[in-house]
C-alpha atoms as a PDB file:
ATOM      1  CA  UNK A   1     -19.463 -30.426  15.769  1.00  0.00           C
ATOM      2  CA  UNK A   2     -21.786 -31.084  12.697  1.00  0.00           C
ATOM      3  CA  UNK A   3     -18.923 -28.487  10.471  1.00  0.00           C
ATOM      4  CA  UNK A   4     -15.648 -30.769  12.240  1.00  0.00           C
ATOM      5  CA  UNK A   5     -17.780 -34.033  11.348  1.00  0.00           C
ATOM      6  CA  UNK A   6     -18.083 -32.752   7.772  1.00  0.00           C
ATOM      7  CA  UNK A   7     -14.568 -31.977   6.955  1.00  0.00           C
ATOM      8  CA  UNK A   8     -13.287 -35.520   8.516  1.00  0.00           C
ATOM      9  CA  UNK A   9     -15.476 -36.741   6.209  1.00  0.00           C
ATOM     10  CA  UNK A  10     -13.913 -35.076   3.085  1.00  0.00           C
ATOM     11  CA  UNK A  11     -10.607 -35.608   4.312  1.00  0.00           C
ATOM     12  CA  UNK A  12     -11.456 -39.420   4.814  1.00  0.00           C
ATOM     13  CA  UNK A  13     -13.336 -38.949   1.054  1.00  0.00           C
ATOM     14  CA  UNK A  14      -9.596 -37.519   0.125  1.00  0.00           C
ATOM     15  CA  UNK A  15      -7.466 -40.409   0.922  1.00  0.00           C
ATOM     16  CA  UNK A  16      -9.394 -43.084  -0.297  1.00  0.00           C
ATOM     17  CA  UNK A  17      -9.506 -41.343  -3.908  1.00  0.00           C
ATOM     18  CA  UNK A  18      -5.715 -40.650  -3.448  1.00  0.00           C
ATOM     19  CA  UNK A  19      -4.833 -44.251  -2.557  1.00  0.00           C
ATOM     20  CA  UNK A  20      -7.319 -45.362  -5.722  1.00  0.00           C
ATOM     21  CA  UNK A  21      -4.964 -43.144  -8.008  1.00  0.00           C
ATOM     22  CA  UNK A  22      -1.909 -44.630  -6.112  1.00  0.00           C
ATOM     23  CA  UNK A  23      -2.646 -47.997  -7.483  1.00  0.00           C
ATOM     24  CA  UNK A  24      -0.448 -49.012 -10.250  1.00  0.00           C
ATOM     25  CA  UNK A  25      -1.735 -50.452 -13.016  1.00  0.00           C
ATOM     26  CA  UNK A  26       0.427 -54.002 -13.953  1.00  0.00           C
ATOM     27  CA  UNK A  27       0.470 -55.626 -17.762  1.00  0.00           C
ATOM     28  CA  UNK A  28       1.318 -58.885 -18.286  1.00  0.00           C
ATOM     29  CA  UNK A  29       3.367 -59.433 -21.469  1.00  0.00           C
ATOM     30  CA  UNK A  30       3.099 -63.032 -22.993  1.00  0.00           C
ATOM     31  CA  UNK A  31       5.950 -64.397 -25.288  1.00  0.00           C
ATOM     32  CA  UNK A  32       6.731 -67.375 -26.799  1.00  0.00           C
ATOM     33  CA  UNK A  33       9.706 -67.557 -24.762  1.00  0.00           C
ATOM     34  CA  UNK A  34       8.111 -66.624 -20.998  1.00  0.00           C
ATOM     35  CA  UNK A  35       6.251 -64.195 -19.324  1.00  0.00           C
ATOM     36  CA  UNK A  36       7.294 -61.086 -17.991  1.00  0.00           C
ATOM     37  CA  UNK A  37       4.766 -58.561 -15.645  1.00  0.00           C
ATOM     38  CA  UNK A  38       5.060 -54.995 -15.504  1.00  0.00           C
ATOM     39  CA  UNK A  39       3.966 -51.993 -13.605  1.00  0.00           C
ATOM     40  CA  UNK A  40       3.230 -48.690 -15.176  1.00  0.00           C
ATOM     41  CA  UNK A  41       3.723 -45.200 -13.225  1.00  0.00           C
ATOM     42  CA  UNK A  42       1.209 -42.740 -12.442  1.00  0.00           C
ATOM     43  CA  UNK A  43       3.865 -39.540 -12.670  1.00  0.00           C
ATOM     44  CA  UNK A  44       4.429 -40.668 -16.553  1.00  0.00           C
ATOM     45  CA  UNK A  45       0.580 -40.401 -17.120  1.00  0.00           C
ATOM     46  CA  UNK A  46       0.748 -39.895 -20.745  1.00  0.00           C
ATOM     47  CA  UNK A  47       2.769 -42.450 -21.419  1.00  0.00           C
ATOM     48  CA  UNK A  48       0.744 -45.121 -19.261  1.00  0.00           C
ATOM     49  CA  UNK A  49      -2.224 -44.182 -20.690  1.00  0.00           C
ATOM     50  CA  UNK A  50      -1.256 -44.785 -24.141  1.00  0.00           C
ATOM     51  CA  UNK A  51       0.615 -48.289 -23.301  1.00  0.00           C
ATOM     52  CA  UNK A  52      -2.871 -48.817 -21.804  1.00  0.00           C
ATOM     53  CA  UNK A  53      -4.617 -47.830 -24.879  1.00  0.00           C
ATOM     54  CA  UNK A  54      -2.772 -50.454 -27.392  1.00  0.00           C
ATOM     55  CA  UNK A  55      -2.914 -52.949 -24.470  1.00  0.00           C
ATOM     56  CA  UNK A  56      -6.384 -52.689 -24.417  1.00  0.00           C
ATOM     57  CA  UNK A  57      -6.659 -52.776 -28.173  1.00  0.00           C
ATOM     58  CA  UNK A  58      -4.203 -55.556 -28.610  1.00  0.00           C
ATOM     59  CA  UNK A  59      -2.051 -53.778 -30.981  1.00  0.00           C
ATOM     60  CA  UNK A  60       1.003 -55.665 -29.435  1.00  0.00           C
ATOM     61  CA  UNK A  61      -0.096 -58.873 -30.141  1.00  0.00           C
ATOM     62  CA  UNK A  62       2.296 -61.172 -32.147  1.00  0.00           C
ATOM     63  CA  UNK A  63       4.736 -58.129 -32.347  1.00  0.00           C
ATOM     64  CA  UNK A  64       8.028 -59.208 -31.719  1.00  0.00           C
ATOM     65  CA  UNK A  65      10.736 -58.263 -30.037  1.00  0.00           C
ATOM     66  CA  UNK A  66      13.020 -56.840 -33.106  1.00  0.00           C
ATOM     67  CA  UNK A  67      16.023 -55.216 -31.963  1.00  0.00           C
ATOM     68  CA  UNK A  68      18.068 -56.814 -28.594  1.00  0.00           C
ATOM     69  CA  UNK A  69      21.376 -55.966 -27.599  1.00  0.00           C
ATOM     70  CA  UNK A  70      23.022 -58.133 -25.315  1.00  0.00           C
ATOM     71  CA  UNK A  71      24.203 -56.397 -21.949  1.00  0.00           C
ATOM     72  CA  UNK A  72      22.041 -52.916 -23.147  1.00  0.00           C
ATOM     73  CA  UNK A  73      18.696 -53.660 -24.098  1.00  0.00           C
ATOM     74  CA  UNK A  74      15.378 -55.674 -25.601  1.00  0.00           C
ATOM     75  CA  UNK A  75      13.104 -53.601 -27.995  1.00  0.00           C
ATOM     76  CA  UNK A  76       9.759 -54.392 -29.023  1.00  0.00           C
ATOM     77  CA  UNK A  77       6.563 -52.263 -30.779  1.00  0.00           C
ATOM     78  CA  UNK A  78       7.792 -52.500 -34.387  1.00  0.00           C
ATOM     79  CA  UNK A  79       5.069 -54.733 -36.230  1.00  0.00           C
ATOM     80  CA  UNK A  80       6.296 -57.396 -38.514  1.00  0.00           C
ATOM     81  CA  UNK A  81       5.053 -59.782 -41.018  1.00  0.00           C
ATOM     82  CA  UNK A  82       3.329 -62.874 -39.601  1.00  0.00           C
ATOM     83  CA  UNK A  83       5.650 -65.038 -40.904  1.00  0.00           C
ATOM     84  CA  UNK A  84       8.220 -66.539 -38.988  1.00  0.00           C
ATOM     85  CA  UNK A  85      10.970 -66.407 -42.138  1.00  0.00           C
ATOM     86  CA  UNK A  86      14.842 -64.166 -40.689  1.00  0.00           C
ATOM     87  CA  UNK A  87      13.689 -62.056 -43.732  1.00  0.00           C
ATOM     88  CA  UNK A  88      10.631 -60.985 -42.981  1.00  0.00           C
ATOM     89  CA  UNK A  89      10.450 -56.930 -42.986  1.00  0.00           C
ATOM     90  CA  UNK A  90       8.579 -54.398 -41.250  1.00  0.00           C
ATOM     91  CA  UNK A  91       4.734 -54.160 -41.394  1.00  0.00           C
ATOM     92  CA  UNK A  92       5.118 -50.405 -41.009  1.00  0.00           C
ATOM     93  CA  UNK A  93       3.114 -50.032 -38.122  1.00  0.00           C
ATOM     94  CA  UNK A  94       4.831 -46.706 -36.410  1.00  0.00           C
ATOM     95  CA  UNK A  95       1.743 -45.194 -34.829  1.00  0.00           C
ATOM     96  CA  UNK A  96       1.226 -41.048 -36.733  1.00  0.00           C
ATOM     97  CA  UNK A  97       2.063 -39.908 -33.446  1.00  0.00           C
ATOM     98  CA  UNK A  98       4.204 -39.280 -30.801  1.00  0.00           C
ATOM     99  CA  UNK A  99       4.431 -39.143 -26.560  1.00  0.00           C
ATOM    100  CA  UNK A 100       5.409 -35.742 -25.345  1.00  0.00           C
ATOM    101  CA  UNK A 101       8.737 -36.600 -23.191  1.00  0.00           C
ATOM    102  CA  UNK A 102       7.763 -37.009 -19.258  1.00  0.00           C
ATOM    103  CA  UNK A 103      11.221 -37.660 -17.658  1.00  0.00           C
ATOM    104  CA  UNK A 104      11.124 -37.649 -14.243  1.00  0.00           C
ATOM    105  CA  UNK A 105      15.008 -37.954 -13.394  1.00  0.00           C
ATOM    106  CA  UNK A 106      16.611 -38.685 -10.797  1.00  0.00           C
ATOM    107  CA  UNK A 107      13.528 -40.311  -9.805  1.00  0.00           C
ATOM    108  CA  UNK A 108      13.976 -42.941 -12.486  1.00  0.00           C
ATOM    109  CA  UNK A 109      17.219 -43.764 -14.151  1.00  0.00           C
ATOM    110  CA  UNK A 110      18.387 -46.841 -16.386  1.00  0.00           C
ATOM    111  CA  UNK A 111      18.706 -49.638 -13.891  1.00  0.00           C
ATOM    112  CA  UNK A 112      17.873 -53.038 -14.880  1.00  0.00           C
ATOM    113  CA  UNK A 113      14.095 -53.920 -15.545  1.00  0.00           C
ATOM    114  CA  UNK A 114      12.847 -50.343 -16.461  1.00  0.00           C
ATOM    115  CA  UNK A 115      10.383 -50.240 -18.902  1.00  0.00           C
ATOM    116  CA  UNK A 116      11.355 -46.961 -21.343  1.00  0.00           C
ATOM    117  CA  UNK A 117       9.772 -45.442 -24.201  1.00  0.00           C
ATOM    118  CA  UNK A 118      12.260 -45.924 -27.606  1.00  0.00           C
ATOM    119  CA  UNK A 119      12.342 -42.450 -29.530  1.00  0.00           C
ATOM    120  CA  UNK A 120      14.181 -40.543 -32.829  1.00  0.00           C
ATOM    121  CA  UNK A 121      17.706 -39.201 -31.792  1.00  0.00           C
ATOM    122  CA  UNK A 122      18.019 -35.516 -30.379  1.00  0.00           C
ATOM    123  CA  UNK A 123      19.181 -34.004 -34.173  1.00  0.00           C
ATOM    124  CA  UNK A 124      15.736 -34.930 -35.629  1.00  0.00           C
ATOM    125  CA  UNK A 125      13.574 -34.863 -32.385  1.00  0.00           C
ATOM    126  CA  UNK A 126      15.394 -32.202 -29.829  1.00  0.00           C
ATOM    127  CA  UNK A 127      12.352 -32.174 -27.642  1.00  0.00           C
ATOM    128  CA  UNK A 128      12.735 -35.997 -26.736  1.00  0.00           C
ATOM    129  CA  UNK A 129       9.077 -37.083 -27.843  1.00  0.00           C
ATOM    130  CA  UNK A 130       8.909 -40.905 -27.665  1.00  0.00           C
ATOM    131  CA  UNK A 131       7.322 -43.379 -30.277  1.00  0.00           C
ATOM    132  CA  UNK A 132       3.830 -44.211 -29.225  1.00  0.00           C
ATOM    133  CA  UNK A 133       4.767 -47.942 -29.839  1.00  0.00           C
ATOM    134  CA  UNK A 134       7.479 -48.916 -29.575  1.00  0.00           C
ATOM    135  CA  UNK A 135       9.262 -49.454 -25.807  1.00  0.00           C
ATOM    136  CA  UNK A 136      12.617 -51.363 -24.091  1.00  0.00           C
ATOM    137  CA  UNK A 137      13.622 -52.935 -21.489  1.00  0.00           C
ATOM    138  CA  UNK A 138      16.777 -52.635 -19.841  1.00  0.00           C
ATOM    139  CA  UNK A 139      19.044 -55.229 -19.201  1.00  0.00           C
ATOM    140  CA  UNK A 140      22.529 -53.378 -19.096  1.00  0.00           C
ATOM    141  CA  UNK A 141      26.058 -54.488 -17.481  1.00  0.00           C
ATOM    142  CA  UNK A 142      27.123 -54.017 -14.102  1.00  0.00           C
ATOM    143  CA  UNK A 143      29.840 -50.893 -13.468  1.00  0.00           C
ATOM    144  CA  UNK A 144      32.451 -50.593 -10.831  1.00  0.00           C
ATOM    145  CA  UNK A 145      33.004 -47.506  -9.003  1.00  0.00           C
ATOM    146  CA  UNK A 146      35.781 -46.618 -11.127  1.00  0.00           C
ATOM    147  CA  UNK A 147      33.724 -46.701 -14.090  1.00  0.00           C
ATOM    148  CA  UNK A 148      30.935 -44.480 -12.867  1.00  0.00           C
ATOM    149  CA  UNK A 149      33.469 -41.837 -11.421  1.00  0.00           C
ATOM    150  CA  UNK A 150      34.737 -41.757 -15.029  1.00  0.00           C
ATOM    151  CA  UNK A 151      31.594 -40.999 -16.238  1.00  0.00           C
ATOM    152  CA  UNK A 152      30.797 -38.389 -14.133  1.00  0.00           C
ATOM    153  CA  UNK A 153      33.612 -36.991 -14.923  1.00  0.00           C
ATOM    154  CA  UNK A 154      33.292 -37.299 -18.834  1.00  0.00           C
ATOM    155  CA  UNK A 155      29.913 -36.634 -19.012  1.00  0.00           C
ATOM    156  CA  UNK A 156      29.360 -33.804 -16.024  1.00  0.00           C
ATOM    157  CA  UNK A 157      26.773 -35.363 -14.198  1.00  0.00           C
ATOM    158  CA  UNK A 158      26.585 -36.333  -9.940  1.00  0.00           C
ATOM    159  CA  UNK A 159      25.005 -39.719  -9.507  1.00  0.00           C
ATOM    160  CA  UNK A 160      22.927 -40.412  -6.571  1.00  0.00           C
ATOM    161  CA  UNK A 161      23.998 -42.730  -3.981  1.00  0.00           C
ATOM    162  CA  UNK A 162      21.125 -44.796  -5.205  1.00  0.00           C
ATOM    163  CA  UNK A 163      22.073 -44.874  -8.743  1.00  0.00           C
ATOM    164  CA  UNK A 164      25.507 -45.930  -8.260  1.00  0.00           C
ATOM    165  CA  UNK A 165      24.395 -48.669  -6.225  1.00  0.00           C
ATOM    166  CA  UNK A 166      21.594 -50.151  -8.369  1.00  0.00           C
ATOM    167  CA  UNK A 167      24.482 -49.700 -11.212  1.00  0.00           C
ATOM    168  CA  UNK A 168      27.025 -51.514  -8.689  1.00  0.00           C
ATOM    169  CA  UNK A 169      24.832 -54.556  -7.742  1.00  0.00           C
ATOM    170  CA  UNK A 170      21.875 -54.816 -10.678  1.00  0.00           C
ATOM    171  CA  UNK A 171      23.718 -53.209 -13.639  1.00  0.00           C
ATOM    172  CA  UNK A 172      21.900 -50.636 -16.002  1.00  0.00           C
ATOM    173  CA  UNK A 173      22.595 -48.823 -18.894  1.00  0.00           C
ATOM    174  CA  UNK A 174      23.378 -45.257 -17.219  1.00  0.00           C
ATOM    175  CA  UNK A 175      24.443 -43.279 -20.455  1.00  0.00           C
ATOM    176  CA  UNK A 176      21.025 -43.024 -21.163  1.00  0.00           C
ATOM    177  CA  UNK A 177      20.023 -41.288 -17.940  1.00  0.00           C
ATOM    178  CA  UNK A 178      17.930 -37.815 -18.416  1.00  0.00           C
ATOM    179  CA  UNK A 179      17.323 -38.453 -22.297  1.00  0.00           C
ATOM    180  CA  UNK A 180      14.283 -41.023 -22.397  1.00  0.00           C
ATOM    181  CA  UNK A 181      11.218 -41.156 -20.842  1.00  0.00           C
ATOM    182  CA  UNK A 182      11.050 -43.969 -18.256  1.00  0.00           C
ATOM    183  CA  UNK A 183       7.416 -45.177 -17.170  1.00  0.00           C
ATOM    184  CA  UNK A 184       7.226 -48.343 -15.682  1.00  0.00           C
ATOM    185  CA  UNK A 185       9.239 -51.275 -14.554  1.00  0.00           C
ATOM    186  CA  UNK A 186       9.338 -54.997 -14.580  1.00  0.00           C
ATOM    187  CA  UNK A 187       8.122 -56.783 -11.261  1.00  0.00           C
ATOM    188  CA  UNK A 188       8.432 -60.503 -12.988  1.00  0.00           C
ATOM    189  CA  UNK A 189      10.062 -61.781 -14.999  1.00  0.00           C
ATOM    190  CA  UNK A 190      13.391 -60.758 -15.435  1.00  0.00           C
ATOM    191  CA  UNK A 191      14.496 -64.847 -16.217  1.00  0.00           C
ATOM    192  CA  UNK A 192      12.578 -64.366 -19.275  1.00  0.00           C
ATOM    193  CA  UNK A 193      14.384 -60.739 -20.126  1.00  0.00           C
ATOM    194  CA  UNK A 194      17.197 -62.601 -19.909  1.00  0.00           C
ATOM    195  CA  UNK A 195      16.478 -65.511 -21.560  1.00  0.00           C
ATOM    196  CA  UNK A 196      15.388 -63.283 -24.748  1.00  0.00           C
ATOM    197  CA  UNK A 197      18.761 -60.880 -23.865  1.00  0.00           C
ATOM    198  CA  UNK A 198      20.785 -64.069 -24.919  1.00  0.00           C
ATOM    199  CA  UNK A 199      18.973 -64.942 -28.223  1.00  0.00           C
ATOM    200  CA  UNK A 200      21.478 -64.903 -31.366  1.00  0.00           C
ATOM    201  CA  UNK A 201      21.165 -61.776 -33.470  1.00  0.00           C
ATOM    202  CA  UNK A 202      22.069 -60.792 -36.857  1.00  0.00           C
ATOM    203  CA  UNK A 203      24.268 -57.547 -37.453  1.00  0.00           C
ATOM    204  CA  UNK A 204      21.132 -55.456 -37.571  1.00  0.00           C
ATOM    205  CA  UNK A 205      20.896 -56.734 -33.713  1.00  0.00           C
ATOM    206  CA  UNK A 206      17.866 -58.663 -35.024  1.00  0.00           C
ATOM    207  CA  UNK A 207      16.952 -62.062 -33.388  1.00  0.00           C
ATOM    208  CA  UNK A 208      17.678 -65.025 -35.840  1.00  0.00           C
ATOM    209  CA  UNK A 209      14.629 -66.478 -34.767  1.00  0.00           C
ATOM    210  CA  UNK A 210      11.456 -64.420 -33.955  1.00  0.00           C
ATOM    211  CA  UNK A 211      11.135 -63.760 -30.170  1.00  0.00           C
ATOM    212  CA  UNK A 212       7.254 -62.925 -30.426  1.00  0.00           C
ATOM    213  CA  UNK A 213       4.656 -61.248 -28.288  1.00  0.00           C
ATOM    214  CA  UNK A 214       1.849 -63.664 -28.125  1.00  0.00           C
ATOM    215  CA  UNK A 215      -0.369 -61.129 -26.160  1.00  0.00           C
ATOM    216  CA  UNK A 216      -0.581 -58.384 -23.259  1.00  0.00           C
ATOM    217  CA  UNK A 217      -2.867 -57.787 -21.117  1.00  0.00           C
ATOM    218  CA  UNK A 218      -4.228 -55.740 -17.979  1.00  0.00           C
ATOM    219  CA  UNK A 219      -4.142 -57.288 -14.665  1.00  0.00           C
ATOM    220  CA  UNK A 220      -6.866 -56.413 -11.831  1.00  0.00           C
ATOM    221  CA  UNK A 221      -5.666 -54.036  -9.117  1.00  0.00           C
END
């Protein structure tokens, strides 16, 4: 009795310390145009430890959002000058190193509102490591099924039911599928990923004016 009451016990023990690890962690991303909430996954640990890390040590403050592509993408992590002048140029603040790639695919794919790691291309960086800084979110366009078929066909690949639905009805950016490292996801705030989607750009895809990070920071489980 005493042996069957100790292994309920560790069992019980189990599952609360697996729920705990369950839990994930959200960030809350302040801009000067809105503020967007994200979660991070637990099955891209490396990569939500390290957002965690330059959360924590505010390395994203007043970093701005430098590179948005309208129907595709918003990209942020690159640190600029403090100025608010079109011309102001990069701070150099590329961290010295790099996130080993943890894609978990199908699992996660492009659909609007994933949080992704940005990386070098595949002829410089064939094992798909991801800048330690810098990140996107996806906006992307919305496909018909005529559209994905032709991919599939062009590009060899079998989309899940899933995936061509959240491509269907959400949009997404599904080229990109299998080749980045995908760790969280927005949970609110897509308005303001939108609103910052639609900013003017330059030909360098560069907002005229500064879309800015005013902070992030971790919110309580």
């Amino acid at each position: 009795m005493k042996r069957i009451l100790f292994l309920l016990c560790i069992l019980l023990f189990s599952t609360f310390l697996s729920a705990e690890n369950d839990k994930e962690t959200k960030v809350l991303i302040v801009t000067n145009m809105g503020k967007i909430t994200v979660k991070l996954y637990n099955d891209t640990p490396l990569h939500r430890d390290n957002f965690i890390k330059l959360v924590q040590e505010n390395k994203y403050d007043s970093v701005m959002f430098h590179r948005v592509i309208k129907l595709f993408m918003i990209q942020a992590g690159e640190k600029y000058a403090p100025d608010d002048s079109v011309a102001a140029k990069s701070a150099g603040n590329e961290a010295d190193y790099k996130i080993p790639a943890e894609i978990v695919f199908p699992k996660y794919f492009h659909k609007r509102g994933q949080l992704c790691a940005a990386r070098q291309s595949d002829n410089v960086n064939p094992g798909r490591a991801s800048s330690a800084n810098q990140f996107y979110i996806v906006t992307g366009k919305h496909y018909t099924d005529h559209e994905l078929d032709k991919m599939e066909i062009e590009q060899n690949v079998k989309l899940t039911p899933e995936q061509r639905d959240a491509y269907k009805t959400a949009g997404g950016a599904p080229h990109l599928d299998g080749t980045y490292t995908i760790f969280g996801e927005v949970v609110k705030g897509m308005k303001v990923v939108q609103k910052i989607e639609l900013v003017i750009t330059d030909a360098s895809d560069r907002p005229l004016k500064n879309v800015r990070i005013k902070t992030m920071k971790l919110l309580k489980k």
